[in-house]
C-alpha atoms as a PDB file:
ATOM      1  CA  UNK A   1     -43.765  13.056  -8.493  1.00  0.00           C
ATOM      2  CA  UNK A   2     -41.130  10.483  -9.488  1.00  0.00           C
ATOM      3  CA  UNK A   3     -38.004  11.494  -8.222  1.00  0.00           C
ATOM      4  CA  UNK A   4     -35.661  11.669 -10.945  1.00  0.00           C
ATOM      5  CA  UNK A   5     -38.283  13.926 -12.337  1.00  0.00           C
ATOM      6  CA  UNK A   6     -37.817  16.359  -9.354  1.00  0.00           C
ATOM      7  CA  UNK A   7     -34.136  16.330 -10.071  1.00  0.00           C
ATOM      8  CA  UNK A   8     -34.490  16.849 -13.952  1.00  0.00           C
ATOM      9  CA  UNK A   9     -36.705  19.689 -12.184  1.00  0.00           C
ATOM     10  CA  UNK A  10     -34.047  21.326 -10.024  1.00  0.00           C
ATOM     11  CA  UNK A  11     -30.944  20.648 -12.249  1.00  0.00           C
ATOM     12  CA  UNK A  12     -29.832  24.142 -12.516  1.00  0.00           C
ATOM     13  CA  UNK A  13     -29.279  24.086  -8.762  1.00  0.00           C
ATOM     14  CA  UNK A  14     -27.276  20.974  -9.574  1.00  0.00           C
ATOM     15  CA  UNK A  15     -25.592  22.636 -12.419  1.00  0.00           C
ATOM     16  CA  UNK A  16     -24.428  25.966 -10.958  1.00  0.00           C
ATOM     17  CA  UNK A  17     -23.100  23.417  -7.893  1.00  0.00           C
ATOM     18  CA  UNK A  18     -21.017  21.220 -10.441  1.00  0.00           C
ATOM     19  CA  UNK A  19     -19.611  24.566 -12.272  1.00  0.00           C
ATOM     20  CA  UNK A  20     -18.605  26.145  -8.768  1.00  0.00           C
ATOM     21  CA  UNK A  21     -16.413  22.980  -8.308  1.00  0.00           C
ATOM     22  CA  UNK A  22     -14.818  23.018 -11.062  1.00  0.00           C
ATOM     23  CA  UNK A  23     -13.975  26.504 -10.817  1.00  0.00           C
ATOM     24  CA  UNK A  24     -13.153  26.324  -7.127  1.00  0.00           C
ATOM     25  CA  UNK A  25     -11.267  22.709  -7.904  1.00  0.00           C
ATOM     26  CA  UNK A  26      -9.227  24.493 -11.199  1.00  0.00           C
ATOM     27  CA  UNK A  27      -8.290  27.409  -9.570  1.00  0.00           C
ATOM     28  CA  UNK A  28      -7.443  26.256  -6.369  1.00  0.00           C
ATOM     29  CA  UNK A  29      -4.411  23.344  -7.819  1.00  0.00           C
ATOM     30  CA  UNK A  30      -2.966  25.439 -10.422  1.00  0.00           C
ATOM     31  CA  UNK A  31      -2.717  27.610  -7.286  1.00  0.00           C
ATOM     32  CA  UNK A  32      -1.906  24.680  -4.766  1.00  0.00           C
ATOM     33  CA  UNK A  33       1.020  23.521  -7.647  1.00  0.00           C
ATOM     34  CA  UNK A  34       2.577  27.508  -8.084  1.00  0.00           C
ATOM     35  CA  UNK A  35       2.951  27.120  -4.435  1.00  0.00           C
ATOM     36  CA  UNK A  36       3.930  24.056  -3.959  1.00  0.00           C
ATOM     37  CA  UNK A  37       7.050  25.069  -6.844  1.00  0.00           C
ATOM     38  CA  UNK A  38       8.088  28.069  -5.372  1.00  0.00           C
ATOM     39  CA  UNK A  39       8.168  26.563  -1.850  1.00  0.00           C
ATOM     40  CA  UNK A  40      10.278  23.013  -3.171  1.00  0.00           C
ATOM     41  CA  UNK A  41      12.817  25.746  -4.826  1.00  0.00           C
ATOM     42  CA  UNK A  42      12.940  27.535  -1.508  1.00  0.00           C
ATOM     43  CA  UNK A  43      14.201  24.594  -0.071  1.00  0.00           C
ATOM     44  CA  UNK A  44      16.889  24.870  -2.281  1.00  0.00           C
ATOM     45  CA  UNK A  45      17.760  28.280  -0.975  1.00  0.00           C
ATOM     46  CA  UNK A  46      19.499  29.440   2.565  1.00  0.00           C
ATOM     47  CA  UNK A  47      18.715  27.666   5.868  1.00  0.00           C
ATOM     48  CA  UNK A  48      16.649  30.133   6.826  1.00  0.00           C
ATOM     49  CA  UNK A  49      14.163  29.994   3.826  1.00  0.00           C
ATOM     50  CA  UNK A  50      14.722  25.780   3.867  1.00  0.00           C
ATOM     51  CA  UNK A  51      13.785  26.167   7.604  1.00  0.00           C
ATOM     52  CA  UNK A  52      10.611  28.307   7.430  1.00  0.00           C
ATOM     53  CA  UNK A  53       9.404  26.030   4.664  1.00  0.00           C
ATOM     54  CA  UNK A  54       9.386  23.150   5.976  1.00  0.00           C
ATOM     55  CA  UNK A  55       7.699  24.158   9.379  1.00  0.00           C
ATOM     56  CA  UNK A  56       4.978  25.458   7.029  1.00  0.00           C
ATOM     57  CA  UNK A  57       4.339  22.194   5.419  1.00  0.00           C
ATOM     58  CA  UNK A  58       4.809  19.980   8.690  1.00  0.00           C
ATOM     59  CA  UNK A  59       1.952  22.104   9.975  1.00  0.00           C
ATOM     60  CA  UNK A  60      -0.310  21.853   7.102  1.00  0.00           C
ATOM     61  CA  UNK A  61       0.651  17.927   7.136  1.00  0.00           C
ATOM     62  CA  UNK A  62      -0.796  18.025  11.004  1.00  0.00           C
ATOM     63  CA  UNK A  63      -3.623  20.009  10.487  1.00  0.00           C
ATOM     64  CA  UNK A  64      -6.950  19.134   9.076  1.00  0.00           C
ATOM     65  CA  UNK A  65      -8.469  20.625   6.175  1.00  0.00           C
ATOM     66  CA  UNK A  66     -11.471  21.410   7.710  1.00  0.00           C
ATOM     67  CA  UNK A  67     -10.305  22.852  10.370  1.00  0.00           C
ATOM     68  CA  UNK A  68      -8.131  25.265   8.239  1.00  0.00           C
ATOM     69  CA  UNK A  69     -11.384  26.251   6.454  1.00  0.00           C
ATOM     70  CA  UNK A  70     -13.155  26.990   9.691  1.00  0.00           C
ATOM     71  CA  UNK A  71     -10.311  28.865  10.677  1.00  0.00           C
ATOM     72  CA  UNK A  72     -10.081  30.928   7.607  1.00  0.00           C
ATOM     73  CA  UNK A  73     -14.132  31.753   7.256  1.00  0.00           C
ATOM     74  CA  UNK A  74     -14.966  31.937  11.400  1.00  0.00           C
ATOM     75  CA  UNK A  75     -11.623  32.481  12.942  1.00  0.00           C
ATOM     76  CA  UNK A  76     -10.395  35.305  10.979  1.00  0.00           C
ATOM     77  CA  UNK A  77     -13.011  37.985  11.399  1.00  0.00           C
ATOM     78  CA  UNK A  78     -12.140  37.838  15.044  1.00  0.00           C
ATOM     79  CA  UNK A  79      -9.383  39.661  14.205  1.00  0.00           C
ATOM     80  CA  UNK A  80     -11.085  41.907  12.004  1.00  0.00           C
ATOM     81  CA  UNK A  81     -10.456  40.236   8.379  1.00  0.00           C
ATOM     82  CA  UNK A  82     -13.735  38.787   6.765  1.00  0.00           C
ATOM     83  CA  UNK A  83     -13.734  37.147   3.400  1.00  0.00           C
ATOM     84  CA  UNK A  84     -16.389  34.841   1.770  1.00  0.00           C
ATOM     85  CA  UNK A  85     -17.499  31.714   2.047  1.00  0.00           C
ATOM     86  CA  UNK A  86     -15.852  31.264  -1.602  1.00  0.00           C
ATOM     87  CA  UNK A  87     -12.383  33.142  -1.419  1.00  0.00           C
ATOM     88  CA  UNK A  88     -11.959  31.284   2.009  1.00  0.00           C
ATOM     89  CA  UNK A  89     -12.560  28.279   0.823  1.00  0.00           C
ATOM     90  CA  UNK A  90     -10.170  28.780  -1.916  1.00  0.00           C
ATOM     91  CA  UNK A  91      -7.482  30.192   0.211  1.00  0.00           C
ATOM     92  CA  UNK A  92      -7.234  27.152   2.326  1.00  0.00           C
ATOM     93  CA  UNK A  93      -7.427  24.581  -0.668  1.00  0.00           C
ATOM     94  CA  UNK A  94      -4.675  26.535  -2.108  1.00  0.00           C
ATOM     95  CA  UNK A  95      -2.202  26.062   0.996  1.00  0.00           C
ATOM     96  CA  UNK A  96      -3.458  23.280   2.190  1.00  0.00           C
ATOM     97  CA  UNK A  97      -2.554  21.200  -0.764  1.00  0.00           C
ATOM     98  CA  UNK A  98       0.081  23.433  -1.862  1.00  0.00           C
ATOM     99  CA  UNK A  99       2.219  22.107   1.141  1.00  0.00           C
ATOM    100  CA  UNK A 100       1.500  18.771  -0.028  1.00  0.00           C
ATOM    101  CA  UNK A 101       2.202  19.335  -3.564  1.00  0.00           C
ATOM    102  CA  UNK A 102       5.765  20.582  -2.180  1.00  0.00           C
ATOM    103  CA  UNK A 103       6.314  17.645  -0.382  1.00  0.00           C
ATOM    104  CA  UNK A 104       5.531  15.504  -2.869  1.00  0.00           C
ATOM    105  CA  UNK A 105       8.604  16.809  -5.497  1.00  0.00           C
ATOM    106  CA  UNK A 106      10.850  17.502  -2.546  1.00  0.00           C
ATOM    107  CA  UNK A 107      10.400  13.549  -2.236  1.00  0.00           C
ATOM    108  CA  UNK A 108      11.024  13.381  -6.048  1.00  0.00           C
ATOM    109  CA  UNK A 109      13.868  16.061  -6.154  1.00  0.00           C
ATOM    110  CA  UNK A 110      15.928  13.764  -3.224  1.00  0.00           C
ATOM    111  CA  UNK A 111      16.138  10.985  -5.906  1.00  0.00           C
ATOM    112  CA  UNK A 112      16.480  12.592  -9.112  1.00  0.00           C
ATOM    113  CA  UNK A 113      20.143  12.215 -10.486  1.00  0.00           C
ATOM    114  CA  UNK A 114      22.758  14.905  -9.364  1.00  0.00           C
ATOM    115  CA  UNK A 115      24.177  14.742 -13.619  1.00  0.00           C
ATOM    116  CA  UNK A 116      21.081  17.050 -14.719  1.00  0.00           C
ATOM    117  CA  UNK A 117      21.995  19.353 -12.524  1.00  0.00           C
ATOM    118  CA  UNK A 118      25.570  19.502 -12.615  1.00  0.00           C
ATOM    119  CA  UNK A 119      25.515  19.470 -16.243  1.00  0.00           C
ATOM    120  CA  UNK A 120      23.579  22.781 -16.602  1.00  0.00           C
ATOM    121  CA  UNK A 121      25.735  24.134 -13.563  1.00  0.00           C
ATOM    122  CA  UNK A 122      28.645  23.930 -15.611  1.00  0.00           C
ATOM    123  CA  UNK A 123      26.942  25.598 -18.715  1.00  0.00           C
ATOM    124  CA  UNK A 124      26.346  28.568 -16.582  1.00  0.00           C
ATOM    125  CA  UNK A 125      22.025  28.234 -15.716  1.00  0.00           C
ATOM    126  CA  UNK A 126      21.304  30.687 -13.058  1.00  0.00           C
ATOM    127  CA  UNK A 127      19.668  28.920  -9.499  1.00  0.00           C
ATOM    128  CA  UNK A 128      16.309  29.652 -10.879  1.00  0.00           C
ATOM    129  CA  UNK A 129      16.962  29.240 -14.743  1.00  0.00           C
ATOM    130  CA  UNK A 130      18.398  25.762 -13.212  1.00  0.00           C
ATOM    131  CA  UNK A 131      15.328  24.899 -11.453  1.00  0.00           C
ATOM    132  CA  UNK A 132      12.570  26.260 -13.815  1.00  0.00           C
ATOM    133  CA  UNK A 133      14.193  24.700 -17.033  1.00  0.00           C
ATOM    134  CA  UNK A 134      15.704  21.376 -15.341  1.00  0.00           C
ATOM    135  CA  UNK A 135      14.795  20.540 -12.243  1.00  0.00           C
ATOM    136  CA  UNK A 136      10.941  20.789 -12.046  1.00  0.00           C
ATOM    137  CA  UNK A 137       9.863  19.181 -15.567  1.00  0.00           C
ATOM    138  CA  UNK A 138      11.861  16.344 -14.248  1.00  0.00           C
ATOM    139  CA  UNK A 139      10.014  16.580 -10.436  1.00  0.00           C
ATOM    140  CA  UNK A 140       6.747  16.384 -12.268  1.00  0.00           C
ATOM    141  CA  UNK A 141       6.840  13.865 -14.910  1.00  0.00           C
ATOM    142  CA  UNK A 142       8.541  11.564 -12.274  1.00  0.00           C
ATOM    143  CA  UNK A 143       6.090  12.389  -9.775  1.00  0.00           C
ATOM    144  CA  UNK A 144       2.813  12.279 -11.978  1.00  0.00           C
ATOM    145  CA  UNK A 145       1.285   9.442  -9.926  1.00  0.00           C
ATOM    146  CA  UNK A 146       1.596  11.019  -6.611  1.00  0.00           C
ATOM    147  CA  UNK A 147       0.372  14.334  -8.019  1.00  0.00           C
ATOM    148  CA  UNK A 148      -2.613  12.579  -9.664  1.00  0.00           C
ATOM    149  CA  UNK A 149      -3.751  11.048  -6.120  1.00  0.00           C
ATOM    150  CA  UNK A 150      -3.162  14.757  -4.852  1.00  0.00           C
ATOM    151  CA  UNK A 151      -4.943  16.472  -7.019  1.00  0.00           C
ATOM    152  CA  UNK A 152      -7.865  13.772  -6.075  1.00  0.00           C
ATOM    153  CA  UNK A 153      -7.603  14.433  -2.762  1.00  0.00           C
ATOM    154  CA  UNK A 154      -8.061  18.079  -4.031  1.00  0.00           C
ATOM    155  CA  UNK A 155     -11.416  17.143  -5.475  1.00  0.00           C
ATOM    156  CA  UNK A 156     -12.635  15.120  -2.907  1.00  0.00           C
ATOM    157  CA  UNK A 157     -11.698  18.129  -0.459  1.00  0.00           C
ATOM    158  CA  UNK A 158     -14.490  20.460  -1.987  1.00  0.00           C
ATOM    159  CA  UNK A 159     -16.958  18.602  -0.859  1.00  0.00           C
ATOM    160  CA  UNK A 160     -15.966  19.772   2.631  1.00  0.00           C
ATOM    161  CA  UNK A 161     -16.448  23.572   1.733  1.00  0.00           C
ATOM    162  CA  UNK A 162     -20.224  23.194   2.084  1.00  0.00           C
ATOM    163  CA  UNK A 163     -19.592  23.458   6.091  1.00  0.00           C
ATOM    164  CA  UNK A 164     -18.685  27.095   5.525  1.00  0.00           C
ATOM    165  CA  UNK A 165     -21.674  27.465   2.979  1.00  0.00           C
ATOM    166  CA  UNK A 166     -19.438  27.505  -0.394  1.00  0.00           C
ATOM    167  CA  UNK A 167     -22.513  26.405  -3.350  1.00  0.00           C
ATOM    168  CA  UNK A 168     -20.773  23.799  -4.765  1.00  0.00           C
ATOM    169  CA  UNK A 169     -21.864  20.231  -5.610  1.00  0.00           C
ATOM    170  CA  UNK A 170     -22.317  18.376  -2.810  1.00  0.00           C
ATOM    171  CA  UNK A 171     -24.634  21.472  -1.418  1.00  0.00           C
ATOM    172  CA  UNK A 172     -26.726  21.187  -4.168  1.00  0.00           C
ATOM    173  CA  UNK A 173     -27.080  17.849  -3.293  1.00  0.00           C
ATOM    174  CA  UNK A 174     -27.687  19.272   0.370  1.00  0.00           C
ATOM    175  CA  UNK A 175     -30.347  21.294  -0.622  1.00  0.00           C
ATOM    176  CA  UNK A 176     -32.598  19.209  -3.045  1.00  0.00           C
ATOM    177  CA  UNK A 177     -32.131  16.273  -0.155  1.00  0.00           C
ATOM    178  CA  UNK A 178     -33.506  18.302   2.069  1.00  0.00           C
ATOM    179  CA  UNK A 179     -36.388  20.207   0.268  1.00  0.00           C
ATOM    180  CA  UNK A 180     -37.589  17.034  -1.324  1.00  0.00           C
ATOM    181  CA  UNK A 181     -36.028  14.371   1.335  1.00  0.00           C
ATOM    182  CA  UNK A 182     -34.382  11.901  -1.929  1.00  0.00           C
ATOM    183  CA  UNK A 183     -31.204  11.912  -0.502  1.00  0.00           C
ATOM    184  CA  UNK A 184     -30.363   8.483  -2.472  1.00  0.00           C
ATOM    185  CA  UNK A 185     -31.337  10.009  -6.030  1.00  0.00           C
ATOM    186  CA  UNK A 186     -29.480  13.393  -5.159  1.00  0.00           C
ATOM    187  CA  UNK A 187     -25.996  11.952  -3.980  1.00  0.00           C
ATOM    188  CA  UNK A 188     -26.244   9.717  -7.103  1.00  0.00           C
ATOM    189  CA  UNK A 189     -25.783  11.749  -9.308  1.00  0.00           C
ATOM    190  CA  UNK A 190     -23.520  14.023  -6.938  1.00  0.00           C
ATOM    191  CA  UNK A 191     -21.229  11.195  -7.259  1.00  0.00           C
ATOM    192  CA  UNK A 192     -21.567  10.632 -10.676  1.00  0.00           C
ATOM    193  CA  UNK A 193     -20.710  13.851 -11.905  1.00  0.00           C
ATOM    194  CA  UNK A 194     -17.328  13.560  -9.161  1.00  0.00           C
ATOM    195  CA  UNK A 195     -16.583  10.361 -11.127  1.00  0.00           C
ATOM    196  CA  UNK A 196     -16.899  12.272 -14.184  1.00  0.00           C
ATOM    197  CA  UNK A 197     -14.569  14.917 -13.138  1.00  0.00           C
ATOM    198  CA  UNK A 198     -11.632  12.126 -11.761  1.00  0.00           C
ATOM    199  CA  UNK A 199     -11.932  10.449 -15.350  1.00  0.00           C
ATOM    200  CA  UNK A 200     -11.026  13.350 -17.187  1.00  0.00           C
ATOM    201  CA  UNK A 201      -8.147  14.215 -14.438  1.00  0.00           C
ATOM    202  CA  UNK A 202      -7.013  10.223 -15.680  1.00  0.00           C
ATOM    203  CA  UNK A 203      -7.066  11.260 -19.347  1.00  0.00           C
ATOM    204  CA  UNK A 204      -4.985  14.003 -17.896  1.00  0.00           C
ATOM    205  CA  UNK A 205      -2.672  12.196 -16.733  1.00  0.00           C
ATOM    206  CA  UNK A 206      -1.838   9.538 -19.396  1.00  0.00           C
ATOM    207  CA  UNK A 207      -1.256  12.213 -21.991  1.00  0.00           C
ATOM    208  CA  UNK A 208       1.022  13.883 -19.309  1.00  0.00           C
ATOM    209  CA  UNK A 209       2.594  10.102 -19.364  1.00  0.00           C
ATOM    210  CA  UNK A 210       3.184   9.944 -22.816  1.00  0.00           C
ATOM    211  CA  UNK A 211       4.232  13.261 -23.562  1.00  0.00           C
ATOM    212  CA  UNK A 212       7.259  12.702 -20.901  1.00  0.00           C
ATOM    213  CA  UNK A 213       7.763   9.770 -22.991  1.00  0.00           C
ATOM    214  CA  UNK A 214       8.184  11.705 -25.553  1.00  0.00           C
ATOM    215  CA  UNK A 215      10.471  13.804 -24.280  1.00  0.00           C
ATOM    216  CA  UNK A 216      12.654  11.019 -22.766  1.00  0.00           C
ATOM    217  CA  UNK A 217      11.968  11.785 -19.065  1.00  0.00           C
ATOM    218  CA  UNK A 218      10.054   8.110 -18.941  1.00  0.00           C
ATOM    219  CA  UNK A 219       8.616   5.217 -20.080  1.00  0.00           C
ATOM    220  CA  UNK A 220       4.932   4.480 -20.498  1.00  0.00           C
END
């Protein structure tokens, strides 16, 4: 049988694998970016909370993802706590690349002009009124090509979830591989459909350019 045939045969495998990474790959950066917010305006907060916050993302920064994932799906019912494959997977994505999503507009936030803020001190905004309306529109048009290559990254770090089982893409491409031994074919169109996902995450991002443009926060 030819072999694109076989994988025109098995395509809902390949199908349910691409819709479990989007899913996993949405959910997990809208969570990785809430993080990453409230932890860049904790840094903005007491010592204390500045402190703890940045110990957390030096230690994601030192620590691989996989191993995080292992840790969260083999390491944790040692102590009693079990969770899916899935909702493991997810957890670590989200705090994995939140920390790096924090790091990335604490880098923006040390350059961004003191006048915004000052300005809206002196009409009376609240710390977090400050932040919410002021500060972080600013941290992420400014920082929209760092948070593009993050949220790549983001993608890219899926792919590892198929250690700890997760059914997403590239284990599809596991499992027809290795029923029907056309690895070549399979990862084909395993990248493919990745490529198709990172275009439409570049669309993304050059509306986001334009509409800060728009707005006056840059130029395109």
């Amino acid at each position: 049988m030819n072999e694109w045939q076989i994988l025109w045969d098995v395509r809902d495998t390949f199908t349910s694998g691409f819709m479990n990474t989007l899913l996993l790959f949405g959910i997990s950066v809208c969570g990785a970016f809430v993080a990453g917010c409230v932890m860049v305006y904790m840094l903005e907060q007491g010592a204390l909370a500045a402190r703890l916050v940045r110990y957390f993302i030096n230690a994601m920064r030192m620590l691989p993802f996989l191993i995080l994932a292992y840790l969260l799906y083999y390491g944790l019912p040692s102590l009693g706590l079990r969770m899916s494959a899935w909702t493991a997977g997810l957890i670590a994505l989200v705090i994995y690349h939140g920390a790096y999503f924090a790091e990335i507009l604490r880098g923006t936030r040390l350059v961004l002009p003191e006048g915004y803020v000052e300005a809206a001190k002196a009409h009376g905004f609240t710390s977090f009124r400050l932040f919410r309306r002021i500060v972080l529109p600013q941290l992420v048009i400014r920082a929209r090509p760092l948070l593009g290559n993050q949220l790549i990254i983001a993608l890219k770090d899926t792919a590892f979830l198929t250690i700890i089982t997760v059914q997403e893409l590239t284990a599809a491409a596991n499992s027809a591989s290795a029923t029907y031994f056309i690895p070549m074919e399979a990862f084909v169109v395993v990248i493919a459909l990745y490529w198709l996902i990172s275009i439409g995450l570049e669309l993304s991002l050059r509306w986001a350019a334009r509409f800060g443009a728009r707005r006056g926060f840059e130029h395109v």
